[in-house]
N, C-alpha and C. Protein backbone atom coordinates (compact mmCIF):
# COMPACT_ATOMS: atom_id res chain seq x y z
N UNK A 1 26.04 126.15 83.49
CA UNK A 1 25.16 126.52 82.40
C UNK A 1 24.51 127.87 82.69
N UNK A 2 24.25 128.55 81.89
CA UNK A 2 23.38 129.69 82.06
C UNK A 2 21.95 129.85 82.36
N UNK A 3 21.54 130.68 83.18
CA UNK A 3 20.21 131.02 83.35
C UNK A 3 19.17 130.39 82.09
N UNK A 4 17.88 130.08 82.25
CA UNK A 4 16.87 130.49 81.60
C UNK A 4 16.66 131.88 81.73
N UNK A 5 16.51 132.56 80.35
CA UNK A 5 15.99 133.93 79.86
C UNK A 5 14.80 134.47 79.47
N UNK A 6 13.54 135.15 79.97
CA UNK A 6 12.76 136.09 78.87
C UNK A 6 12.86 137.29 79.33
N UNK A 7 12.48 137.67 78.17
CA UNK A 7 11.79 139.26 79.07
C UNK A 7 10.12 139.99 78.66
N UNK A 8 9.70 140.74 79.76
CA UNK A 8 8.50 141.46 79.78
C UNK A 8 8.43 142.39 79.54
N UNK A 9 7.79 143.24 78.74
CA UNK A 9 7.62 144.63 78.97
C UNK A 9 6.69 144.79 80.65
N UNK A 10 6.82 145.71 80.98
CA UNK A 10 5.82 146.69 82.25
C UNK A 10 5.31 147.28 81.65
N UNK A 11 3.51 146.54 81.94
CA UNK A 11 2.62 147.18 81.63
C UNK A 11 2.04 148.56 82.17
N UNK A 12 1.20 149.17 81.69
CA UNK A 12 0.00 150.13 83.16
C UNK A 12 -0.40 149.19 84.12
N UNK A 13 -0.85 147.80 83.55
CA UNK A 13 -1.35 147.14 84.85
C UNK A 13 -0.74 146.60 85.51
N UNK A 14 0.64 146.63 85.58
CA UNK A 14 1.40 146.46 86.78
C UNK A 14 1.97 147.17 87.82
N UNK A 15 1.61 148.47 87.26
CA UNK A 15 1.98 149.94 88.38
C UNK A 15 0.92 149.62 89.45
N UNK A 16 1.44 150.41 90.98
CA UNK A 16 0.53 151.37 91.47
C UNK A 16 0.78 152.58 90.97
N UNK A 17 0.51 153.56 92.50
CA UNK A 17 -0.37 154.45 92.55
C UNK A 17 1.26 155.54 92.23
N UNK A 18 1.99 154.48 92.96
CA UNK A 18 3.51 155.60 92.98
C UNK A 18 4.04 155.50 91.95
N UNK A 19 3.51 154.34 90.61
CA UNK A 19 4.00 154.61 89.60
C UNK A 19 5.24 153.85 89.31
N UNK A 20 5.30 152.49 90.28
CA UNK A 20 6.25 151.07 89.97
C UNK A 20 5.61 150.30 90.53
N UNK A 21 6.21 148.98 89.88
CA UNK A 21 5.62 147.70 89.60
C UNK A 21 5.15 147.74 91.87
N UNK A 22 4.22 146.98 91.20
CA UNK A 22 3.18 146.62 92.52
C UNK A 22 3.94 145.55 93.05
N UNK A 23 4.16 145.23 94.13
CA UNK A 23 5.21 143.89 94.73
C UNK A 23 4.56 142.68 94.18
N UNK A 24 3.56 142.14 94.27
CA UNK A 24 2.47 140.98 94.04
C UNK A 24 2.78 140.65 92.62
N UNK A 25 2.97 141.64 91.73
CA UNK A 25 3.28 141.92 90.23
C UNK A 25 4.71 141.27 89.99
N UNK A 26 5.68 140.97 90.99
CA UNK A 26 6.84 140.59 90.75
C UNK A 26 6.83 138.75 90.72
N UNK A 27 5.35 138.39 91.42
CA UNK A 27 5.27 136.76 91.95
C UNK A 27 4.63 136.55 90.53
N UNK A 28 3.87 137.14 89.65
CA UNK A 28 3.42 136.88 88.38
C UNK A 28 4.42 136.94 87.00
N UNK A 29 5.56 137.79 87.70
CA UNK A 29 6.22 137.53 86.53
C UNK A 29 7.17 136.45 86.95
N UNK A 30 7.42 136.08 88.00
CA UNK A 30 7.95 134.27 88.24
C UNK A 30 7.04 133.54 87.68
N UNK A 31 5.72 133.66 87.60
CA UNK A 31 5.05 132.54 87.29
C UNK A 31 5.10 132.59 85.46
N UNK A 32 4.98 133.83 84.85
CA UNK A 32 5.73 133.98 83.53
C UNK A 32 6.65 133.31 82.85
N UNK A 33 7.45 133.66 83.60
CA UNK A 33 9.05 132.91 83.37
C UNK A 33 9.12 131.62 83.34
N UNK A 34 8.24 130.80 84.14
CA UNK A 34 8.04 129.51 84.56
C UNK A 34 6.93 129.34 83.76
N UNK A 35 6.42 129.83 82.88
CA UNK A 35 5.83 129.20 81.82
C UNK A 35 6.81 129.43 80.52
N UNK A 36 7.49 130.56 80.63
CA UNK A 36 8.01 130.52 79.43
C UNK A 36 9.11 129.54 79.27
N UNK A 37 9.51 129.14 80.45
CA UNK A 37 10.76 127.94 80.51
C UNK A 37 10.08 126.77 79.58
N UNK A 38 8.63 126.46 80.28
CA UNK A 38 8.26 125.17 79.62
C UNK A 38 8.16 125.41 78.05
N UNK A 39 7.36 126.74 77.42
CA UNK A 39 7.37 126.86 76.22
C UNK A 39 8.35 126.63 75.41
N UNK A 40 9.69 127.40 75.83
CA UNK A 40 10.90 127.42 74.81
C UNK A 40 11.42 125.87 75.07
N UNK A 41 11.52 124.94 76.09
CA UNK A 41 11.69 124.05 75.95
C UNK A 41 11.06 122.76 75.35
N UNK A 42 10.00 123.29 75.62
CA UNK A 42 8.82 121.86 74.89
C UNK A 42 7.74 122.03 73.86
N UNK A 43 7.35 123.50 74.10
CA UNK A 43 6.67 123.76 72.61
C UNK A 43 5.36 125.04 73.76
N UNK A 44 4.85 125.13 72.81
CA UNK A 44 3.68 126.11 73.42
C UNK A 44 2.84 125.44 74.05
N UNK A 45 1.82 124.18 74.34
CA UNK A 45 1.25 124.30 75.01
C UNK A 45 2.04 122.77 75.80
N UNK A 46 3.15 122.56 76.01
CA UNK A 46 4.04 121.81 76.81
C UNK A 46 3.46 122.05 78.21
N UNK A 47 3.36 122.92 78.42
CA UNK A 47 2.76 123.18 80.31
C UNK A 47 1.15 122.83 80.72
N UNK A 48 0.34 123.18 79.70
CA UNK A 48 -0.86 122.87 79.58
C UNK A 48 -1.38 121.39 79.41
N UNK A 49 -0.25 120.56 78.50
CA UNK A 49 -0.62 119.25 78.18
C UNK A 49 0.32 118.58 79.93
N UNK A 50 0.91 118.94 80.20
CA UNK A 50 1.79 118.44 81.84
C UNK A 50 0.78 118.43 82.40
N UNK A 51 0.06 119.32 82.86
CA UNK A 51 -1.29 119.64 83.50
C UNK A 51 -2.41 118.58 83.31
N UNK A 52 -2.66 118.64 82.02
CA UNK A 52 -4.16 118.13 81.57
C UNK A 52 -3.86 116.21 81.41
N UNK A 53 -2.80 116.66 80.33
CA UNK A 53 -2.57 114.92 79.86
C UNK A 53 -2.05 113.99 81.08
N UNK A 54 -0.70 114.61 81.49
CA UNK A 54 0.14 113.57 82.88
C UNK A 54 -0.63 113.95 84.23
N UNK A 55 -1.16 114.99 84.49
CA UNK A 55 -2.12 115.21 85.56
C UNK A 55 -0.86 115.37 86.84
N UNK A 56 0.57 115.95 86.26
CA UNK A 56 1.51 116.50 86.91
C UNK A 56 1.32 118.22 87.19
N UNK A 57 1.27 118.23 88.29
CA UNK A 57 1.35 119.84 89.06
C UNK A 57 2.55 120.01 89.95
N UNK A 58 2.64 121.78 90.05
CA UNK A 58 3.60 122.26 90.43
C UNK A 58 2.98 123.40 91.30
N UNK A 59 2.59 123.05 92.30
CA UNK A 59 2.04 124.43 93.16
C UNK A 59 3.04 124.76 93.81
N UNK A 60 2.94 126.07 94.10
CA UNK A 60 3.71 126.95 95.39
C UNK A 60 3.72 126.55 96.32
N UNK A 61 4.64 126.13 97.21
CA UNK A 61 4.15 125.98 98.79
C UNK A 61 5.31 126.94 99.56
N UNK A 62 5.74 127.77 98.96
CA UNK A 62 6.29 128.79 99.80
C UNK A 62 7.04 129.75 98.74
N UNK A 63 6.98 130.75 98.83
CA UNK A 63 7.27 131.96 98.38
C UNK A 63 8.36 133.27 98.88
N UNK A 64 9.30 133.78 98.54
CA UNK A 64 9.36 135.03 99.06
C UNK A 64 10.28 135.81 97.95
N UNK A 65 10.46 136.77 98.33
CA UNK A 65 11.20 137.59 97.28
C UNK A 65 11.96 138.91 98.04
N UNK A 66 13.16 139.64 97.50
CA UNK A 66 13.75 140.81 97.88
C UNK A 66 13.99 141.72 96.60
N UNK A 67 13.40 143.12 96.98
CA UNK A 67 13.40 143.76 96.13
C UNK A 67 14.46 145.08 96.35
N UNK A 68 15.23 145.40 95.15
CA UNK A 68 16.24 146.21 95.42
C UNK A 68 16.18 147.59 94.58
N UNK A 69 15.46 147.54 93.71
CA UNK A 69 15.42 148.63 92.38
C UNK A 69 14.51 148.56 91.79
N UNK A 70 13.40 150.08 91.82
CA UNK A 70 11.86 149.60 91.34
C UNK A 70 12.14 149.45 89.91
N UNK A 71 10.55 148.68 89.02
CA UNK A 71 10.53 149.00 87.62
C UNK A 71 9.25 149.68 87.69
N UNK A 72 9.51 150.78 86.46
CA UNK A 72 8.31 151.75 86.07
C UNK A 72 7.65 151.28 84.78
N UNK A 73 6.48 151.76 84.23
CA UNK A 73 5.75 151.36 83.49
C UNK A 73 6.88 151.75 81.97
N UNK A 74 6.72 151.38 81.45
CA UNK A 74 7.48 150.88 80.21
C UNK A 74 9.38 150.58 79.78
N UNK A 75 9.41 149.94 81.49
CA UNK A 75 10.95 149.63 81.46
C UNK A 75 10.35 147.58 80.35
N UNK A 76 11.24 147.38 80.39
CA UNK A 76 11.68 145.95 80.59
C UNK A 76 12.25 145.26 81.66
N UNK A 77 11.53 144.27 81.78
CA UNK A 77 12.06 143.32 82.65
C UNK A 77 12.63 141.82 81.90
N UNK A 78 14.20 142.11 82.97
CA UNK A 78 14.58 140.94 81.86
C UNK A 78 14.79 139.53 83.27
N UNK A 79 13.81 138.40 83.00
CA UNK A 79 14.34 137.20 84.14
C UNK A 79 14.92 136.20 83.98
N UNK A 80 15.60 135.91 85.16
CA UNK A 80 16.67 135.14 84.67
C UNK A 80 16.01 133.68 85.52
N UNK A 81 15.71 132.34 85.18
CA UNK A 81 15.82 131.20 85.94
C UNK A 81 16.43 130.53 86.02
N UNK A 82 16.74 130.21 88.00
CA UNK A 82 17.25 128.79 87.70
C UNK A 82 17.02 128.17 88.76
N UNK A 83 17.51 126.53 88.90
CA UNK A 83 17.07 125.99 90.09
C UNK A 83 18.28 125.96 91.38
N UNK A 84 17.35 126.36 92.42
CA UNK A 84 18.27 126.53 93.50
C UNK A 84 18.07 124.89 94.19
N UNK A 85 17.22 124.23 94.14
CA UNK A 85 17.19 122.73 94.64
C UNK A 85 16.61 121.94 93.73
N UNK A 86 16.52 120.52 93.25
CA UNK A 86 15.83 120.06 92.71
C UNK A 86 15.60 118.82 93.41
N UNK A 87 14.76 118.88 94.25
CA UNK A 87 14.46 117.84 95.52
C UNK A 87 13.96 116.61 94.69
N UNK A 88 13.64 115.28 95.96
CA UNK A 88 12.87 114.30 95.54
C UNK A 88 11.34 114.66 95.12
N UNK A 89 10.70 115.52 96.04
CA UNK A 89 9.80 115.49 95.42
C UNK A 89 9.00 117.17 95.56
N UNK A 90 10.41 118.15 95.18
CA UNK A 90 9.75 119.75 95.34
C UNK A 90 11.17 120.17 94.42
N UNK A 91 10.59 121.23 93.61
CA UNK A 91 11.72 121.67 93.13
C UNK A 91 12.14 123.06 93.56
N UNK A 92 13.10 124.24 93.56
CA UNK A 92 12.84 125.15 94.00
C UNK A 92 13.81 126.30 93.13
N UNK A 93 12.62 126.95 92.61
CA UNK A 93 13.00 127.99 91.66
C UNK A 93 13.81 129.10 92.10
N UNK A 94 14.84 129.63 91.68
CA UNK A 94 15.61 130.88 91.82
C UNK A 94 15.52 131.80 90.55
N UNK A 95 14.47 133.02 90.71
CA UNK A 95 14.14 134.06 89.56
C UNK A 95 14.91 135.23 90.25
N UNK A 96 15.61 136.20 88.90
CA UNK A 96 16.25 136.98 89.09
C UNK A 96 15.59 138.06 87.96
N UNK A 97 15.00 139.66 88.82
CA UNK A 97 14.43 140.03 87.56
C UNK A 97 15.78 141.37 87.65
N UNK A 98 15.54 141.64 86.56
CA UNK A 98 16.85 142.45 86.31
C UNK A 98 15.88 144.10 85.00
N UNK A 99 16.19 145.29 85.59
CA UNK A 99 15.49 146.05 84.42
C UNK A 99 16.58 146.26 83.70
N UNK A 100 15.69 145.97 82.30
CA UNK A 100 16.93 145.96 81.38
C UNK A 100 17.64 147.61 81.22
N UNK A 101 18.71 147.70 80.47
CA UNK A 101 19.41 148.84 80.50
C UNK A 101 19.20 149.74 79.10
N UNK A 102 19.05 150.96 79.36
CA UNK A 102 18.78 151.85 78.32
C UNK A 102 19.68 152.82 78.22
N UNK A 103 19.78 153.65 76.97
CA UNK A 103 20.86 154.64 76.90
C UNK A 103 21.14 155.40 78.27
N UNK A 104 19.28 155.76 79.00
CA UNK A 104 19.85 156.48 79.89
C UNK A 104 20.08 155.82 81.33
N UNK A 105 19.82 154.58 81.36
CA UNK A 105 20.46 154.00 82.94
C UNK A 105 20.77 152.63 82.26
N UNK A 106 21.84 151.95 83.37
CA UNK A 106 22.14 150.95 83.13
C UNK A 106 21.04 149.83 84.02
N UNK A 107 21.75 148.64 82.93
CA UNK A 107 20.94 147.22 83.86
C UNK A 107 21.35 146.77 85.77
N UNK A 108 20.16 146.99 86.07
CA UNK A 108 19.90 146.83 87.55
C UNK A 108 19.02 145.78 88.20
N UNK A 109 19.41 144.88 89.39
CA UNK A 109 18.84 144.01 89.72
C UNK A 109 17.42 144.73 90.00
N UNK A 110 16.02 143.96 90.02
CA UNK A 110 15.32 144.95 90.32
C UNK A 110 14.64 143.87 92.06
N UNK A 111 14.42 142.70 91.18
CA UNK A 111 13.97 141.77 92.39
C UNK A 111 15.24 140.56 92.71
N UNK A 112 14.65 139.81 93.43
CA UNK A 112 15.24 138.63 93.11
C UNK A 112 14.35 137.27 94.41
N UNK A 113 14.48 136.49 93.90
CA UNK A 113 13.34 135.51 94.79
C UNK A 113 13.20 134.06 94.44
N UNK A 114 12.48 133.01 95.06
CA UNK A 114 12.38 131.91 95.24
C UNK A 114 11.49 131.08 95.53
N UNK A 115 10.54 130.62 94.69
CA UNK A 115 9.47 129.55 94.70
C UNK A 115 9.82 127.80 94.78
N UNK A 116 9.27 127.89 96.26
CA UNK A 116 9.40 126.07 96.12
C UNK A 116 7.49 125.66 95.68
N UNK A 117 7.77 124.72 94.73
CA UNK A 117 6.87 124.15 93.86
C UNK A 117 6.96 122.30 94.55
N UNK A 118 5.67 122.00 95.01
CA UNK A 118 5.73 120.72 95.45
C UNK A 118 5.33 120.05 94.13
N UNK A 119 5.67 118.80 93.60
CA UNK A 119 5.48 118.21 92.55
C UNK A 119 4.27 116.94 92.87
N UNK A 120 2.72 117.28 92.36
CA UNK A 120 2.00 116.45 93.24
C UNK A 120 1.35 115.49 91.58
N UNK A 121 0.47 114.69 91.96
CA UNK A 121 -0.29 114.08 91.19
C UNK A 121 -1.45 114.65 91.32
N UNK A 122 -2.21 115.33 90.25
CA UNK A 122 -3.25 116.12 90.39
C UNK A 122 -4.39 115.56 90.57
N UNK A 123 -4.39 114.19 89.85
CA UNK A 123 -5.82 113.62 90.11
C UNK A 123 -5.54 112.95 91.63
N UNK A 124 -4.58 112.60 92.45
CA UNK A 124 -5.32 112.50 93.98
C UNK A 124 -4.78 113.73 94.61
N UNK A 125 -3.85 114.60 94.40
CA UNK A 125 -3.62 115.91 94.97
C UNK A 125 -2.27 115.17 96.35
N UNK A 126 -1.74 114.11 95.76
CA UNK A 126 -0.99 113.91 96.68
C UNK A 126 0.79 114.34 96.13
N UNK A 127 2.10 114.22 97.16
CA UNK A 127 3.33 114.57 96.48
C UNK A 127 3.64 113.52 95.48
N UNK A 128 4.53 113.27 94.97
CA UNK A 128 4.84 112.34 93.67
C UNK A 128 6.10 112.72 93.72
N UNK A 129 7.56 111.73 93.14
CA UNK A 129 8.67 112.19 93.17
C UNK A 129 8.55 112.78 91.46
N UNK A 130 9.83 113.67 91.52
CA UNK A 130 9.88 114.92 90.56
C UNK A 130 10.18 113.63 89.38
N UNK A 131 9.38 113.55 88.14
CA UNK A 131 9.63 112.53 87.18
C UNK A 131 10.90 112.92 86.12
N UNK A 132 11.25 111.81 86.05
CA UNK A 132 12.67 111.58 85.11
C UNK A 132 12.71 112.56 83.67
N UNK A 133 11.64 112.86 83.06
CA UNK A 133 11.71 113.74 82.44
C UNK A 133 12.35 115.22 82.55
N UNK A 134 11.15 115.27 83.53
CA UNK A 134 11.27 116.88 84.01
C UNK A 134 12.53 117.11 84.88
N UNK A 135 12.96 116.02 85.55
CA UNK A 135 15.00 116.35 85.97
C UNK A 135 15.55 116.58 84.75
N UNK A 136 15.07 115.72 83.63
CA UNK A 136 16.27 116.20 82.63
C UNK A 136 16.17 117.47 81.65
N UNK A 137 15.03 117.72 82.17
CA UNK A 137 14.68 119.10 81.50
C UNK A 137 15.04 120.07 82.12
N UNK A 138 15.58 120.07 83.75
CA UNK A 138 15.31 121.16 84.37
C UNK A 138 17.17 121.05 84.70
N UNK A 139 17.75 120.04 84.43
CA UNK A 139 19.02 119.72 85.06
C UNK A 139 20.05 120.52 84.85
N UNK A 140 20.73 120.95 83.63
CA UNK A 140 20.85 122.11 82.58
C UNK A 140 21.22 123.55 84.12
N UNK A 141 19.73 123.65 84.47
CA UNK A 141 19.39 125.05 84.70
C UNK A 141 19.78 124.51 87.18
N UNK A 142 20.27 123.54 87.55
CA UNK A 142 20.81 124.05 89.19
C UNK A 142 22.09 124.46 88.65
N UNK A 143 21.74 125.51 89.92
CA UNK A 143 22.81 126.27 90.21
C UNK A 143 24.41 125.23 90.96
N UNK A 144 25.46 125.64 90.44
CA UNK A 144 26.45 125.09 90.98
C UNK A 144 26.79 124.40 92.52
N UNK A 145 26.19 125.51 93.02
CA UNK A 145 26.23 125.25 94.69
C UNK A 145 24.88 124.21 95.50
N UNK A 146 24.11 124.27 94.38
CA UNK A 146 23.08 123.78 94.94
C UNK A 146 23.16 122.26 94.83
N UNK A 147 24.52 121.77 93.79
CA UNK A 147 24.36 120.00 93.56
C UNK A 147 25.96 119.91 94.77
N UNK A 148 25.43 118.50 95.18
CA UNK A 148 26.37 117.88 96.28
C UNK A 148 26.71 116.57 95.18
N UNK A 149 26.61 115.64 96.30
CA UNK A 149 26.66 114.54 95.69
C UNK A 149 26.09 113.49 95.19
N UNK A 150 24.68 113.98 95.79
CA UNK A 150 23.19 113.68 94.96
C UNK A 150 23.10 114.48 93.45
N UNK A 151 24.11 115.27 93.09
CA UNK A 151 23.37 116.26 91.84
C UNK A 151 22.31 116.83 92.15
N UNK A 152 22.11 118.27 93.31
CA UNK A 152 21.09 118.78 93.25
C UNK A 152 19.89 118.21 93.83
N UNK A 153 20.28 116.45 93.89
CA UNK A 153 19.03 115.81 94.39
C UNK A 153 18.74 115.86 96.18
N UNK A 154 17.72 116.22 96.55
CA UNK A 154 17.59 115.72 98.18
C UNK A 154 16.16 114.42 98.16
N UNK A 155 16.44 114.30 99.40
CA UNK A 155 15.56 113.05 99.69
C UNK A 155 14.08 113.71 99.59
N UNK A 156 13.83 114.77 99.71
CA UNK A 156 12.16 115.78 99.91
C UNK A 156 11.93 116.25 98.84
């Protein structure tokens, strides 16, 4: 299946001083993307009611990213998601930002990176396995290599 898709414009407030996106600026537009997944799939405030109503969270518990090709203030950024694991009870995001291509340069990877998200119960703040919903929402989007013979599933 194909990636999840949006894209951003680059703001001013995502430059520095040299005049491309600030590195820190690249972990916000994962977190973007990962809202916009829930939107186009469940409606606009789909992520907000996960939160508030099921008292299901998705924090970071590890991060990193590689960057290959800056973006400047009024490129586009176009990201691509998908899941590189979808554990028992952590899922783990694979974002690909890509600047989109214009008459005068073509489309270039710009980042590319990986958030593992532990899946907890918010009202005791403990792990919780990843609920039957949200596998089938997210199932669509592992990557080929990443399902065995669990489908993507591990025991963690």
């Amino acid at each position: 299946m194909p990636p999840f898709r949006c894209e951003l414009p680059v703001r001013f407030a995502d430059i520095d001083h040299a005049g491309i996106v600030y590195f820190p600026r690249f972990f916000h537009f994962f977190h973007v993307a990962f809202e916009e997944l829930w939107r186009a799939r469940l409606g606009a405030r789909a992520y907000a009611e996960l939160l508030d109503r099921d008292r299901v969270g998705f924090p970071a518990v590890r991060a990193e990213c590689s960057f290959s090709s800056p973006l400047r203030f009024g490129d586009t950024a176009e990201i691509e998601v998908t899941i590189d694991r979808l554990g028992g009870k952590s899922i783990t995001f694979r974002y690909r930002i890509y600047r989109a291509a214009t008459p005068e340069q073509p489309r270039a990877v710009s980042a590319e990176g990986t958030v593992v998200c532990a899946v907890v119960d918010l009202a005791r703040f403990v792990s919780i396995a990843v609920p039957e919903r949200v596998i089938a929402l997210l199932a669509d989007l592992v990557e080929p290599a990443a399902q065995g013979p669990d489908q993507g599933r591990a025991s963690e």
